[in-house]
Every structure is written in structure tokens, then in C-alpha cells.
N, C-alpha and C. Protein backbone atom coordinates (compact mmCIF):
# COMPACT_ATOMS: atom_id res chain seq x y z
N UNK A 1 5.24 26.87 24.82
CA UNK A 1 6.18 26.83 23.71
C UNK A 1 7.61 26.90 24.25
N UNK A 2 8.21 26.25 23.66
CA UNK A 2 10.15 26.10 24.01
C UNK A 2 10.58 27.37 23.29
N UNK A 3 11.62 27.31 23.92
CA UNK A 3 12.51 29.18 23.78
C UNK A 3 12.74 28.87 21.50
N UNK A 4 13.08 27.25 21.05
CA UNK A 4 13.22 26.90 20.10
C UNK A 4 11.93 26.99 19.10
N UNK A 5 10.94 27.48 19.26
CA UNK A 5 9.71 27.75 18.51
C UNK A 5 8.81 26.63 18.33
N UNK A 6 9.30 25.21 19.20
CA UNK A 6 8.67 23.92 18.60
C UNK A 6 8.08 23.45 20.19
N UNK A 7 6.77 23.27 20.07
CA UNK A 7 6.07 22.55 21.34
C UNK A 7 7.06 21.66 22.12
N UNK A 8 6.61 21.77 23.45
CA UNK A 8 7.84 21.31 24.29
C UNK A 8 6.30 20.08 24.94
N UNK A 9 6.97 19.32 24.65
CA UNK A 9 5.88 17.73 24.62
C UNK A 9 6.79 17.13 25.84
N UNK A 10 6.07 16.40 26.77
CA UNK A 10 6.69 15.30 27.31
C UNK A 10 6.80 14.17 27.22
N UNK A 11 8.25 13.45 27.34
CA UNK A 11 8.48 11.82 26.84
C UNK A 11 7.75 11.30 27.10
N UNK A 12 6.92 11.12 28.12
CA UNK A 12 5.40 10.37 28.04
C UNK A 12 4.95 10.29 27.21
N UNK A 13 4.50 11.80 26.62
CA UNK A 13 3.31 12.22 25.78
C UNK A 13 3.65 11.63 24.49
N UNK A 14 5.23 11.63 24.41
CA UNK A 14 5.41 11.52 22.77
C UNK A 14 5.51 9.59 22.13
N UNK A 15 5.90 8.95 23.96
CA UNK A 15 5.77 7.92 23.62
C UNK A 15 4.53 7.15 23.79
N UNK A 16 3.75 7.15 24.41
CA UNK A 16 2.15 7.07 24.08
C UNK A 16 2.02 7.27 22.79
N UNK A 17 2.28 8.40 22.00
CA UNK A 17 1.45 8.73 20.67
C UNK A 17 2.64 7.76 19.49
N UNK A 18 3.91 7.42 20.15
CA UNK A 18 4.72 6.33 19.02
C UNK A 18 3.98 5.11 19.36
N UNK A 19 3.20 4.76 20.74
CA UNK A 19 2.76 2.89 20.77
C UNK A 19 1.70 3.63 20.25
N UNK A 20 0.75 4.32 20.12
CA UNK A 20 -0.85 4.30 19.55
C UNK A 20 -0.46 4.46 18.05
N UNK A 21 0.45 5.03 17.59
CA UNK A 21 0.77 4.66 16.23
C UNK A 21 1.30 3.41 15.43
N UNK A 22 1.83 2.89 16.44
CA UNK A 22 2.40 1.37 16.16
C UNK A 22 1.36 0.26 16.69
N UNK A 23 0.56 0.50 17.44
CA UNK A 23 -0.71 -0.28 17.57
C UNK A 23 -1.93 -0.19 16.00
N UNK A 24 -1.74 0.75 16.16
CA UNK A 24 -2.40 1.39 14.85
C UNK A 24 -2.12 0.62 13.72
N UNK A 25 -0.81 0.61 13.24
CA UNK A 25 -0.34 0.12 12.48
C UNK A 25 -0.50 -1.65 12.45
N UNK A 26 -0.62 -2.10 13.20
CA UNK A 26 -0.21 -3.42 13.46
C UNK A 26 -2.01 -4.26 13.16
N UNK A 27 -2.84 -3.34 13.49
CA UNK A 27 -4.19 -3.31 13.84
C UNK A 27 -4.50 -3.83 11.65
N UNK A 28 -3.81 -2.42 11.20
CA UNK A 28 -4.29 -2.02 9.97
C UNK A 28 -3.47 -3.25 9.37
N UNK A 29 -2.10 -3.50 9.60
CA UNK A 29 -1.52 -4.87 8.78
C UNK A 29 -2.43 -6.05 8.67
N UNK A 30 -2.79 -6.72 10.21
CA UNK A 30 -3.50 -7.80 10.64
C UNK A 30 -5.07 -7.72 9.48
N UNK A 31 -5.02 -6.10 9.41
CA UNK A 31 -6.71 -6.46 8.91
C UNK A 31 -6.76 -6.51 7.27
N UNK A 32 -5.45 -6.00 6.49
CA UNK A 32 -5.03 -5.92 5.28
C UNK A 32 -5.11 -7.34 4.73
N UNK A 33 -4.18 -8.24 5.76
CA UNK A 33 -3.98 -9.45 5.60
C UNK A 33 -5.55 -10.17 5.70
N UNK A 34 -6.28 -9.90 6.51
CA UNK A 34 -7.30 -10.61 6.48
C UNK A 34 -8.52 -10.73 5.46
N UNK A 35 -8.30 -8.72 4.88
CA UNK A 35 -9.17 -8.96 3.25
C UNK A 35 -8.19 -9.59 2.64
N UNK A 36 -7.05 -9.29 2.42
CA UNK A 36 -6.25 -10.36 1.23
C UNK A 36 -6.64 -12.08 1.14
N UNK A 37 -6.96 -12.79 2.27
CA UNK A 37 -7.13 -13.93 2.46
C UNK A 37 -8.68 -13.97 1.86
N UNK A 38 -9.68 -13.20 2.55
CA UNK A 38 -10.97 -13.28 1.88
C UNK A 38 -10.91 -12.96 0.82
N UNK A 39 -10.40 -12.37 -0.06
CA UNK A 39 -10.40 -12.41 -1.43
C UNK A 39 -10.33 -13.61 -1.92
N UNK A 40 -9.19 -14.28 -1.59
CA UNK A 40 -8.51 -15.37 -2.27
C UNK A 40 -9.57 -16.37 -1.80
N UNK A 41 -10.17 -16.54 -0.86
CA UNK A 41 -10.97 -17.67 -0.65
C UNK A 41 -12.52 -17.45 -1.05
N UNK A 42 -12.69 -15.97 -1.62
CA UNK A 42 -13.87 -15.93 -2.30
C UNK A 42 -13.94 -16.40 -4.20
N UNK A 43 -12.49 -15.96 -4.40
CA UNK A 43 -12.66 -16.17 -5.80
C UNK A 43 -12.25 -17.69 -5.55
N UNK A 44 -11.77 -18.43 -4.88
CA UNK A 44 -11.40 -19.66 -4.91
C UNK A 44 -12.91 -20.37 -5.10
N UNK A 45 -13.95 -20.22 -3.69
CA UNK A 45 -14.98 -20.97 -3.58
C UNK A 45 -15.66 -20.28 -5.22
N UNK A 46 -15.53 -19.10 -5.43
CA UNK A 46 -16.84 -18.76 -6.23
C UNK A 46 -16.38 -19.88 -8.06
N UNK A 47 -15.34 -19.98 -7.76
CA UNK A 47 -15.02 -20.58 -9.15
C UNK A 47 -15.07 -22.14 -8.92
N UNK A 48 -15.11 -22.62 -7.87
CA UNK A 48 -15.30 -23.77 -7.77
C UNK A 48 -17.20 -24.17 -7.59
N UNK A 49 -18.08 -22.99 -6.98
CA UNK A 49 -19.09 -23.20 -7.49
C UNK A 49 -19.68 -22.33 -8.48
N UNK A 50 -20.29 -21.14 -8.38
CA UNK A 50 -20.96 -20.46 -9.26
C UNK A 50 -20.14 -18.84 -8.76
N UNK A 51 -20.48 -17.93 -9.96
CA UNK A 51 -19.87 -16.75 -9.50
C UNK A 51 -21.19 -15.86 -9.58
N UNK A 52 -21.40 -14.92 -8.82
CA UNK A 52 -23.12 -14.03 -8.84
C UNK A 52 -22.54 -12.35 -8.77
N UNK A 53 -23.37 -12.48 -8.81
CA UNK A 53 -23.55 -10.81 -8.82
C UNK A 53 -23.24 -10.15 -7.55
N UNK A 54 -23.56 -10.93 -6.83
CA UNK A 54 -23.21 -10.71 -4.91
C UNK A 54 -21.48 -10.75 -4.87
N UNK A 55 -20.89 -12.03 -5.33
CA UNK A 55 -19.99 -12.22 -5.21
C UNK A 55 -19.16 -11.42 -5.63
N UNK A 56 -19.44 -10.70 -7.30
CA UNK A 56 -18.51 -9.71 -7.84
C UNK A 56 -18.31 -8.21 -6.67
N UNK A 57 -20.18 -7.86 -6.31
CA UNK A 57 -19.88 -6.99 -5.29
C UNK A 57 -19.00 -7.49 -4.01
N UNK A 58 -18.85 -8.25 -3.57
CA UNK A 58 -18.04 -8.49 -2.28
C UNK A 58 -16.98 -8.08 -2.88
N UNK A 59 -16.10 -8.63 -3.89
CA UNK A 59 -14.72 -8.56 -3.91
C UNK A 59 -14.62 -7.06 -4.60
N UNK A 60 -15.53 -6.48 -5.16
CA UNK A 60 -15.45 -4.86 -5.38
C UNK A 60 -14.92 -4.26 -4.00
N UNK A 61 -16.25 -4.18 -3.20
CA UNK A 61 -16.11 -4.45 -1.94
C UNK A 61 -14.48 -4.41 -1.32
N UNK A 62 -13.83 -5.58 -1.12
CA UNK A 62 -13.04 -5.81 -0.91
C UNK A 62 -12.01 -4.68 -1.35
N UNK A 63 -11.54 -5.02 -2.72
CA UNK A 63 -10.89 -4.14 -3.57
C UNK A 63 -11.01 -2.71 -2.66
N UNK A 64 -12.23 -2.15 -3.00
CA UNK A 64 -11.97 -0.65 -2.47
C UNK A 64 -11.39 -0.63 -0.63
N UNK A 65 -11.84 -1.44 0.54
CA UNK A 65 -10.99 -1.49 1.67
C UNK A 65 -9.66 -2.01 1.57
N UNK A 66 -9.26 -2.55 0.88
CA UNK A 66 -7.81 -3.20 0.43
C UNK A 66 -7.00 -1.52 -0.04
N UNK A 67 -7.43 -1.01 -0.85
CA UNK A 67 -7.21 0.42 -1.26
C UNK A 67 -7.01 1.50 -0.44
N UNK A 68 -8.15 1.49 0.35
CA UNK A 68 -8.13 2.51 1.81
C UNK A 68 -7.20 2.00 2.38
N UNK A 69 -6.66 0.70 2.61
CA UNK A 69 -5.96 0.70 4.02
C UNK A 69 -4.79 0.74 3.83
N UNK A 70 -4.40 0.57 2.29
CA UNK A 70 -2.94 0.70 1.74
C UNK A 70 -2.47 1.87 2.01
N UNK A 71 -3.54 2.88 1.83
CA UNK A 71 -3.33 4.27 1.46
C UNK A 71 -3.01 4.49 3.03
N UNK A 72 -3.45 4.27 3.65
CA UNK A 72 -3.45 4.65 5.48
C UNK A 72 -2.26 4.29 5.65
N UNK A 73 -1.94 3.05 5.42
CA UNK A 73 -0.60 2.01 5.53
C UNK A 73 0.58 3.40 5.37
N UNK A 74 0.42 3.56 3.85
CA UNK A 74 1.22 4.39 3.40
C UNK A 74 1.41 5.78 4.58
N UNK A 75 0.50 6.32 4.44
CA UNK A 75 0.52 7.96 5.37
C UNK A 75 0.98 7.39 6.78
N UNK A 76 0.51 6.67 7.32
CA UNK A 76 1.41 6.02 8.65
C UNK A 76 2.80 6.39 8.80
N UNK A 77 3.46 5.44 7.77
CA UNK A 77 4.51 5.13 7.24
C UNK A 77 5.60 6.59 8.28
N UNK A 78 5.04 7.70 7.80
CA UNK A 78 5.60 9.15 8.24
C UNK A 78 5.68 9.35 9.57
């Protein structure tokens, strides 16, 4: 502990844990973007052929990881 009451970390340590947070982050954008696209190309195909019961679950599916990762997105953010 520092004479200041706050863990005495080294610039290494602290910048390692800013790139694993910004890797992190970049990881969670890329994959946000990638349900957003499967969405759009599920309700696209499903309306151009039939829509099922499978299909509604996928994009439920979807919906709720789209949700989680916003929420992560968000708490990151800090």
C-alpha cells in the first residue's frame, strides 16, 4: 500500500489491464455488430420465405445477446 491509502500498481500493470480492456471492448463491438447483421438477414430471408417457430426463437435468441452485450458495452464504458 502507498503512504496515500490507494494500491501502488505498476505502469505495466495498469497498462496491460487498459489494452485487455480495450481489446475487450473491441472484441464485444465486432460481435454486437455481427448479431445486429444476423438479425437483419434473418428477418430479411425469413420474410422472403416462410417464418417458423425456429426462426422466432433465433431472433429471441438474438434479442436477449444483443441485450447482454449492450449492458457489458455499457459497464465497460467506466
Amino acid at each position: 500500500m502507498s503512504p496515500g491509502g490507494g494500491t501502488n500498481l505498476k505502469p505495466i500493470t495498469v497498462m496491460k489491464k487498459y489494452l485487455r480492456k480495450k481489446k475487450h471492448l473491441r472484441f464485444i463491438r465486432l460481435y454486437l455488430s455481427d448479431l445486429q447483421w444476423d438479425t437483419i438477414n434473418t428477418i430479411v430471408a425469413a420474410s422472403a420465405t416462410e417464418w417458423t417457430e425456429a426462426t422466432t426463437q433465433h431472433l429471441i435468441n438474438n434479442g436477449d445477446l444483443i441485450r447482454k452485450y449492450e449492458r457489458r458495452r455499457r459497464w465497460l464504458r467506466f
